[in-house]
C-alpha atoms as a PDB file:
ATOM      1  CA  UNK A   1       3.430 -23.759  23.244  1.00  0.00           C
ATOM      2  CA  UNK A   2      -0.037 -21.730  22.594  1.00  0.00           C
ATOM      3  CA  UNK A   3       0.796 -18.846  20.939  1.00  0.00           C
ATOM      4  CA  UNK A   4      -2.752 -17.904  21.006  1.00  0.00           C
ATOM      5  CA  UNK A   5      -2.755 -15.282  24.197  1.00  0.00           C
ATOM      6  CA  UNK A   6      -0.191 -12.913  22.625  1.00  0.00           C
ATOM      7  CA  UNK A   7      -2.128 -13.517  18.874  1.00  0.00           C
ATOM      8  CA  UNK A   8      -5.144 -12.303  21.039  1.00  0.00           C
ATOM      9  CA  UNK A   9      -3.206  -9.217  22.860  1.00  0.00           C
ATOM     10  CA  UNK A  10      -1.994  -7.884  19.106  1.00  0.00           C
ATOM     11  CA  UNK A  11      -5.314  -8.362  17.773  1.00  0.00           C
ATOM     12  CA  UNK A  12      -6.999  -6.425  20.580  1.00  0.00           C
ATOM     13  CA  UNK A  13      -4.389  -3.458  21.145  1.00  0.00           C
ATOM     14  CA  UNK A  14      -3.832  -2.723  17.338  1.00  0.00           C
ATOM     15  CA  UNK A  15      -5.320   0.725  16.975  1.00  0.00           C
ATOM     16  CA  UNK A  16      -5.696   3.142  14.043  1.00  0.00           C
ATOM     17  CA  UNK A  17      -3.191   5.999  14.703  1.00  0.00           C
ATOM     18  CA  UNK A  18      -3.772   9.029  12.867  1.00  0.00           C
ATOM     19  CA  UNK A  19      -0.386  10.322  11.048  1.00  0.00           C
ATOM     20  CA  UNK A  20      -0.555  14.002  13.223  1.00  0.00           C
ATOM     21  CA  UNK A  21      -0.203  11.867  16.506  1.00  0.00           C
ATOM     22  CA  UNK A  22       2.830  10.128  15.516  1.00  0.00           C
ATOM     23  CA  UNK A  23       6.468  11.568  16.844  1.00  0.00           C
ATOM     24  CA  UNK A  24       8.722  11.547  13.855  1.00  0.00           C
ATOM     25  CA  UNK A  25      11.058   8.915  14.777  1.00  0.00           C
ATOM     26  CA  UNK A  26      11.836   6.843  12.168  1.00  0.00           C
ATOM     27  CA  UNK A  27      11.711   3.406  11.948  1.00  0.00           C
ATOM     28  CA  UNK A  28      14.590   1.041  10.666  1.00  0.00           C
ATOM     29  CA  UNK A  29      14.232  -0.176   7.150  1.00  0.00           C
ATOM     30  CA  UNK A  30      14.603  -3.575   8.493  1.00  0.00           C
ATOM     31  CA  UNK A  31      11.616  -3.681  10.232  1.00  0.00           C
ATOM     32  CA  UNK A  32       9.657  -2.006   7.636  1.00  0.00           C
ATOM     33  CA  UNK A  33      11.176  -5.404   5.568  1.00  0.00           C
ATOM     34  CA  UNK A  34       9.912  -7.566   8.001  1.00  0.00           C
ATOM     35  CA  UNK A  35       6.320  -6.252   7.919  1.00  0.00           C
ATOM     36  CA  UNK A  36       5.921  -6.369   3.983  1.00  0.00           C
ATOM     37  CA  UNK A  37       7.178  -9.698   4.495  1.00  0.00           C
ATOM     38  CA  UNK A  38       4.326 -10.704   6.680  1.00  0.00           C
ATOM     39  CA  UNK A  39       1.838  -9.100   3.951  1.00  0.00           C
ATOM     40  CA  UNK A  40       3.338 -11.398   1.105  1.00  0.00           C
ATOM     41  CA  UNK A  41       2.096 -14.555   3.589  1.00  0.00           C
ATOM     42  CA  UNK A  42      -2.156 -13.498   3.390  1.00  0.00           C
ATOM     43  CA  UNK A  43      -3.869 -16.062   2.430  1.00  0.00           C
ATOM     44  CA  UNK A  44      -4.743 -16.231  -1.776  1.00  0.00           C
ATOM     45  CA  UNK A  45      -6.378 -17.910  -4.057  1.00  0.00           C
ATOM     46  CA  UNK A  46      -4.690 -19.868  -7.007  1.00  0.00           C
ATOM     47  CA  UNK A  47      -1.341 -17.996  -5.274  1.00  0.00           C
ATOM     48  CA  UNK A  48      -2.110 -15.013  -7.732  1.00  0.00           C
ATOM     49  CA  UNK A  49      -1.003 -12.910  -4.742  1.00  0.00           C
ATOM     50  CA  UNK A  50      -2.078  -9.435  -5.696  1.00  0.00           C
ATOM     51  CA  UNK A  51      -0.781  -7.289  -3.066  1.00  0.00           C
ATOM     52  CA  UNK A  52       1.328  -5.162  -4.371  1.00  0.00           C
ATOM     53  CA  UNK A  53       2.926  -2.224  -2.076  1.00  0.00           C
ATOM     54  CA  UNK A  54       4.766   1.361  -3.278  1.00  0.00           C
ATOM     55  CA  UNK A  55       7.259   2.481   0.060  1.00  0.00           C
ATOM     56  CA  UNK A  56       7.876   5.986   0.616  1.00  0.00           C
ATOM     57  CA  UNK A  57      10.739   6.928   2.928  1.00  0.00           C
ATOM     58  CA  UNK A  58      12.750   9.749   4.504  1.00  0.00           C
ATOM     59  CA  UNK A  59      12.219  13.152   2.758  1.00  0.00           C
ATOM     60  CA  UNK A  60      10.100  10.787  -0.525  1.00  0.00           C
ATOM     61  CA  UNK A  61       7.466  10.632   2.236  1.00  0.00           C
ATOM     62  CA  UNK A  62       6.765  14.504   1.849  1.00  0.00           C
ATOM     63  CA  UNK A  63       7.648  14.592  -1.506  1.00  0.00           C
ATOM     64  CA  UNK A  64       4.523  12.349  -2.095  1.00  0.00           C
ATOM     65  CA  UNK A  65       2.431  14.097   0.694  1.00  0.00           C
ATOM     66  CA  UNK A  66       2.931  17.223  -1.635  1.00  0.00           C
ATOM     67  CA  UNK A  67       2.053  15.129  -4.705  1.00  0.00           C
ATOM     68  CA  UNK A  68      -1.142  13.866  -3.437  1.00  0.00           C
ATOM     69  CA  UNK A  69      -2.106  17.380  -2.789  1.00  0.00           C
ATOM     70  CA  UNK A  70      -1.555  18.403  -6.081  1.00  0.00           C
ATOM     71  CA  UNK A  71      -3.178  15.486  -7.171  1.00  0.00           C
ATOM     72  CA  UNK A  72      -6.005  16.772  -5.502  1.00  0.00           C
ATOM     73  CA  UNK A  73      -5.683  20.728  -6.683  1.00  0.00           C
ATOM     74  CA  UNK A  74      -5.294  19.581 -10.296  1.00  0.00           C
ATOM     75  CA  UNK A  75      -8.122  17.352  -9.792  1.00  0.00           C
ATOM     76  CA  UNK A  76     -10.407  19.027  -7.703  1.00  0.00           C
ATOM     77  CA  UNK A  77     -13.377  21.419  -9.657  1.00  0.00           C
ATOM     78  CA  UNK A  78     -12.814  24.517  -8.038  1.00  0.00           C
ATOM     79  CA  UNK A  79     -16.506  24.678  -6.501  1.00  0.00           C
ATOM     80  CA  UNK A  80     -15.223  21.785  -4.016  1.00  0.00           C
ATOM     81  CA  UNK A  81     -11.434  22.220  -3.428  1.00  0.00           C
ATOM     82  CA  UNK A  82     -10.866  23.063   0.178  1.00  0.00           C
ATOM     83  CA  UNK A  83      -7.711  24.975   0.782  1.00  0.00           C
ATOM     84  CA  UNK A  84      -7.542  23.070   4.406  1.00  0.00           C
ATOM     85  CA  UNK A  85      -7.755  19.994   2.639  1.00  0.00           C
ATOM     86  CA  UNK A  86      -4.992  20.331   0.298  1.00  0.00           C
ATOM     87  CA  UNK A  87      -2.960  21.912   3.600  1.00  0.00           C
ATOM     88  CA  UNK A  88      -3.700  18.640   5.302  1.00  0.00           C
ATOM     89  CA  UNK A  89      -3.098  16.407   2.485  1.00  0.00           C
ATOM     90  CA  UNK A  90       0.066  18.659   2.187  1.00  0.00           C
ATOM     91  CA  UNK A  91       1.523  17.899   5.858  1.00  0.00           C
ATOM     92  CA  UNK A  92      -0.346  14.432   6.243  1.00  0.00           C
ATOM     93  CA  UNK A  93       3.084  12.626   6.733  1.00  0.00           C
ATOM     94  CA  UNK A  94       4.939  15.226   8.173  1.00  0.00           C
ATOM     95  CA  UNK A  95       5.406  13.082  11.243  1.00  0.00           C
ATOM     96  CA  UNK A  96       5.343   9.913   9.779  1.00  0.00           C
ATOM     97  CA  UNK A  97       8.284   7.405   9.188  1.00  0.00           C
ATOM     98  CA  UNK A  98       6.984   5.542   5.940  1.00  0.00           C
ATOM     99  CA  UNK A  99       3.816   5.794   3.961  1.00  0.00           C
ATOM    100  CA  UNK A 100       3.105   2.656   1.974  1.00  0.00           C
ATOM    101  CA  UNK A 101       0.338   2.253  -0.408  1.00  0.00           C
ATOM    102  CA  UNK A 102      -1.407  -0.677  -0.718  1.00  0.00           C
ATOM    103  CA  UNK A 103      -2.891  -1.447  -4.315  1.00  0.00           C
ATOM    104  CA  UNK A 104      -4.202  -4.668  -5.764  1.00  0.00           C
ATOM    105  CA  UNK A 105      -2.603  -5.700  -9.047  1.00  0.00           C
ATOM    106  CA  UNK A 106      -4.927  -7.999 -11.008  1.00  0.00           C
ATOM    107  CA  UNK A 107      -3.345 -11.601 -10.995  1.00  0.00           C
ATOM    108  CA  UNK A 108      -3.270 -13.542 -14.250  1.00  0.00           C
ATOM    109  CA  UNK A 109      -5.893 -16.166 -13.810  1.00  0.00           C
ATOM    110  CA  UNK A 110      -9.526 -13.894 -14.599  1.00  0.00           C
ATOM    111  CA  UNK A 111     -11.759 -16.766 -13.463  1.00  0.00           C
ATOM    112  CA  UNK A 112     -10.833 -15.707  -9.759  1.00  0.00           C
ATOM    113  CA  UNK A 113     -13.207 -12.918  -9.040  1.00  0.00           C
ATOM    114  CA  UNK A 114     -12.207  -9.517  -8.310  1.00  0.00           C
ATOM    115  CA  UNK A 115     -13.139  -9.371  -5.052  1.00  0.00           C
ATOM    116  CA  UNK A 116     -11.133 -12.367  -3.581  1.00  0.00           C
ATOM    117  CA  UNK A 117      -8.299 -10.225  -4.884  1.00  0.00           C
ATOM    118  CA  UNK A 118      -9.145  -7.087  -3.269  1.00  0.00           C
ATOM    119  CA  UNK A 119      -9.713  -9.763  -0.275  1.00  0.00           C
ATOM    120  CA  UNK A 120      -6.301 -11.258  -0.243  1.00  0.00           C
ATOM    121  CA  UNK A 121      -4.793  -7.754  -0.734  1.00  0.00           C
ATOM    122  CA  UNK A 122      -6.845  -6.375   2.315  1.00  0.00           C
ATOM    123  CA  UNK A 123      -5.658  -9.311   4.187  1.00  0.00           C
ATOM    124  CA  UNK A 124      -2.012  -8.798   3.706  1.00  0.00           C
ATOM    125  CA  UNK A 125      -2.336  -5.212   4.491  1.00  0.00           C
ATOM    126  CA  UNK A 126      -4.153  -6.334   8.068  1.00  0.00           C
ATOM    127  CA  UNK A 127      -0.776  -8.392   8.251  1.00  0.00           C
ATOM    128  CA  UNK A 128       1.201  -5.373   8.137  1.00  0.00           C
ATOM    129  CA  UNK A 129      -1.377  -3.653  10.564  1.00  0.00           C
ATOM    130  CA  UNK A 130      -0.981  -6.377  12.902  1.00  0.00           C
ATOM    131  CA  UNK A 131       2.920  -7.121  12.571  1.00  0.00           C
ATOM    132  CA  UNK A 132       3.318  -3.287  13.420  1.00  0.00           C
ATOM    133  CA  UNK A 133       1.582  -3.457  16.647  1.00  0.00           C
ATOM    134  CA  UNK A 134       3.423  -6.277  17.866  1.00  0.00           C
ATOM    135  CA  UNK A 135       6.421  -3.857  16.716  1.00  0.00           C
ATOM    136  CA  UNK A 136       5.216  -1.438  18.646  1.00  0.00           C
ATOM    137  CA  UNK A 137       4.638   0.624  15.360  1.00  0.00           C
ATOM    138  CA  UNK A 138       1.903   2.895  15.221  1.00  0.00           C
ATOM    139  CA  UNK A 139      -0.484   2.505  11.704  1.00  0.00           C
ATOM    140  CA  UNK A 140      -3.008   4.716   9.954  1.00  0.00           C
ATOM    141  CA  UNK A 141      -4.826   2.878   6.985  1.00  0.00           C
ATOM    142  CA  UNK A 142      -6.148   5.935   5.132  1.00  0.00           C
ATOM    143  CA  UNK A 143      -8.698   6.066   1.899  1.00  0.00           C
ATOM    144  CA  UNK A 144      -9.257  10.077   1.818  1.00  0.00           C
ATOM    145  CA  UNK A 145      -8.068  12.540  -0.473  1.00  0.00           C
ATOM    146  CA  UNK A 146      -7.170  10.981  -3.900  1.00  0.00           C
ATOM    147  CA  UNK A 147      -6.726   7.357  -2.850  1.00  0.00           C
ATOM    148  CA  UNK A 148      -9.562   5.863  -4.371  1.00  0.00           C
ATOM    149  CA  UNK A 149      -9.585   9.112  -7.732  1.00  0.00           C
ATOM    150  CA  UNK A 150      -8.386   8.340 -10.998  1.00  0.00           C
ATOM    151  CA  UNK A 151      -5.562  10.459 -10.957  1.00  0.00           C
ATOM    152  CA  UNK A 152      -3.962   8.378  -8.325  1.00  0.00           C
ATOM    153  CA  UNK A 153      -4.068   5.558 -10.477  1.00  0.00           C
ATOM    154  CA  UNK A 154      -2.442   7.180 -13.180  1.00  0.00           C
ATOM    155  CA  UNK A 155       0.034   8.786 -11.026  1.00  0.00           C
ATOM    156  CA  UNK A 156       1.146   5.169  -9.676  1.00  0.00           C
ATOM    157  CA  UNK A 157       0.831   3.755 -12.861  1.00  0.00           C
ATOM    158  CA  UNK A 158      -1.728   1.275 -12.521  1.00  0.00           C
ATOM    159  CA  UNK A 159      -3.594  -0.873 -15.212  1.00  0.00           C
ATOM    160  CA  UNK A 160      -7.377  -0.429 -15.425  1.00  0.00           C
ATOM    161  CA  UNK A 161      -8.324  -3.565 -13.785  1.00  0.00           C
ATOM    162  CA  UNK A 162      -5.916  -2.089 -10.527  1.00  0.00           C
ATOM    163  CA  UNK A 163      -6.964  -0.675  -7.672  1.00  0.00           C
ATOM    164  CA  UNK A 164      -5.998   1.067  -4.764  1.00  0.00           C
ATOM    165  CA  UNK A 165      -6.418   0.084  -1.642  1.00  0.00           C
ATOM    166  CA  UNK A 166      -5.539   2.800   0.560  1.00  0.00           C
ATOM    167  CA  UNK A 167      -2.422   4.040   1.805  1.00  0.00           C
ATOM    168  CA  UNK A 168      -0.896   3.913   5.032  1.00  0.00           C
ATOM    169  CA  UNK A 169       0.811   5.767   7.391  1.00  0.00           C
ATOM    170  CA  UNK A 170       3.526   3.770   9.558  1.00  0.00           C
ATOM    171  CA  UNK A 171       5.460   5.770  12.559  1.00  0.00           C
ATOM    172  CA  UNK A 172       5.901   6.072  16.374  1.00  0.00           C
ATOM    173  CA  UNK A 173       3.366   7.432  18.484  1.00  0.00           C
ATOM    174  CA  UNK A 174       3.775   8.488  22.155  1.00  0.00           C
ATOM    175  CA  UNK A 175       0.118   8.308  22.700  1.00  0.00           C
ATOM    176  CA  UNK A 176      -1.229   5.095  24.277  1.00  0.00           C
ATOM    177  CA  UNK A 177      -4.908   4.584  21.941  1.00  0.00           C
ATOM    178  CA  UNK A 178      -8.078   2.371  22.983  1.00  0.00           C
ATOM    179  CA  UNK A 179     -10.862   1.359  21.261  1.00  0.00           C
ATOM    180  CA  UNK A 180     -13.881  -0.310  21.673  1.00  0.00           C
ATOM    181  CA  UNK A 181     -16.564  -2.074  19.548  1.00  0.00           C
ATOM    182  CA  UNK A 182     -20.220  -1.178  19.197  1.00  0.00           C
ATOM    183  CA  UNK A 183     -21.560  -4.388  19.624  1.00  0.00           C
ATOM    184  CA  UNK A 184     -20.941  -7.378  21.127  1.00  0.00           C
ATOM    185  CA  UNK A 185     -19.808 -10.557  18.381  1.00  0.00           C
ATOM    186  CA  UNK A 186     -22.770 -12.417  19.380  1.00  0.00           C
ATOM    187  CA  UNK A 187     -25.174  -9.552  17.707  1.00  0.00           C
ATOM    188  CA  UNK A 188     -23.264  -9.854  14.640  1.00  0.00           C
ATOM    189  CA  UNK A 189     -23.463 -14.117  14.057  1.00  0.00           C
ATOM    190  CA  UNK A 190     -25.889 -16.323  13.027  1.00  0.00           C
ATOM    191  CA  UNK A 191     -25.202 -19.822  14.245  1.00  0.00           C
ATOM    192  CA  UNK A 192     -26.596 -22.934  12.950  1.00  0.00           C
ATOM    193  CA  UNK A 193     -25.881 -25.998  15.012  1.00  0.00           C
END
């Protein structure tokens, strides 16, 4: 049996869906199981497996929208807070079923550098991308507002040598998305034969 054609299909019709353009509907906790059980299988070295994931659902998911704008208003100097900005962060998930945030946790062997963890991390999160399209799931894989500040990391609890990924958005959409690449793969590889 290839299984390669419908590997192809999910790869090519997963799309980034921004929160505002899902519907609301939620999804069942089962399948929001399933895809953190596809993250846990991305490829790591020494099986340190630093993915680590926080799940918000039903009303927690606005409860943390409303955190992550006050993250951002406590944070913020006052010469650069933008009222809109802590509106959207405000009513980013208002339509969305789950938001999950996607951190790398240090594993315990040091002599594996840092960025094969935040690797192995990014890879499981493209696992959950990728098992949600083939669920018919729409996905938003956001780093704005305070994802990447401080504060989030204290907020989450986090040891120094954590970091935060980004934190994604998980829902129904009833909009059909395409997308398209700038340039072709052979402008992008240099092959040695």
């Amino acid at each position: 049996m290839n299984d390669f054609p419908a590997i192809q299909h999910i790869i090519h019709t997963r799309r980034t869906t921004k929160p505002h353009l899902m519907n609301g509907k939620q999804i069942p906790e089962e399948q929001v199981k399933e895809l953190l059980q596809l993250a846990n299988w991305a490829p790591t070295h020494g099986l340190t497996e630093p993915w680590h994931f926080v799940v918000y659902a039903g009303e927690k998911v606005k409860e943390f929208c409303q955190q992550h704008a006050n993250l951002y208003k406590l944070h913020i100097p006052a010469e650069k807070f933008a009222t809109e900005k802590y509106e959207k962060l405000t009513h980013m998930g208002d339509l969305a079923s789950h938001v999950v945030i996607a951190i790398m946790q240090r594993g315990k062997l040091p002599n594996i550098p840092v960025l094969e963890e935040i690797a192995a991390s990014a890879c499981a999160v493209q696992n959950i991308l990728l098992g949600a399209t083939a669920m018919k799931i729409a996905s938003y894989w956001g780093s704005g507002g305070m994802a990447y500040h401080p504060a989030m990391k204290t907020f989450l609890k986090l040891q120094e040598e954590d970091l935060v990924l980004g934190i994604i958005y998980l829902g129904y959409s009833d909009k059909t998305l395409t997308g398209r690449r700038n340039s072709p793969i052979h402008a992008k590889i240099t092959y040695m034969k």
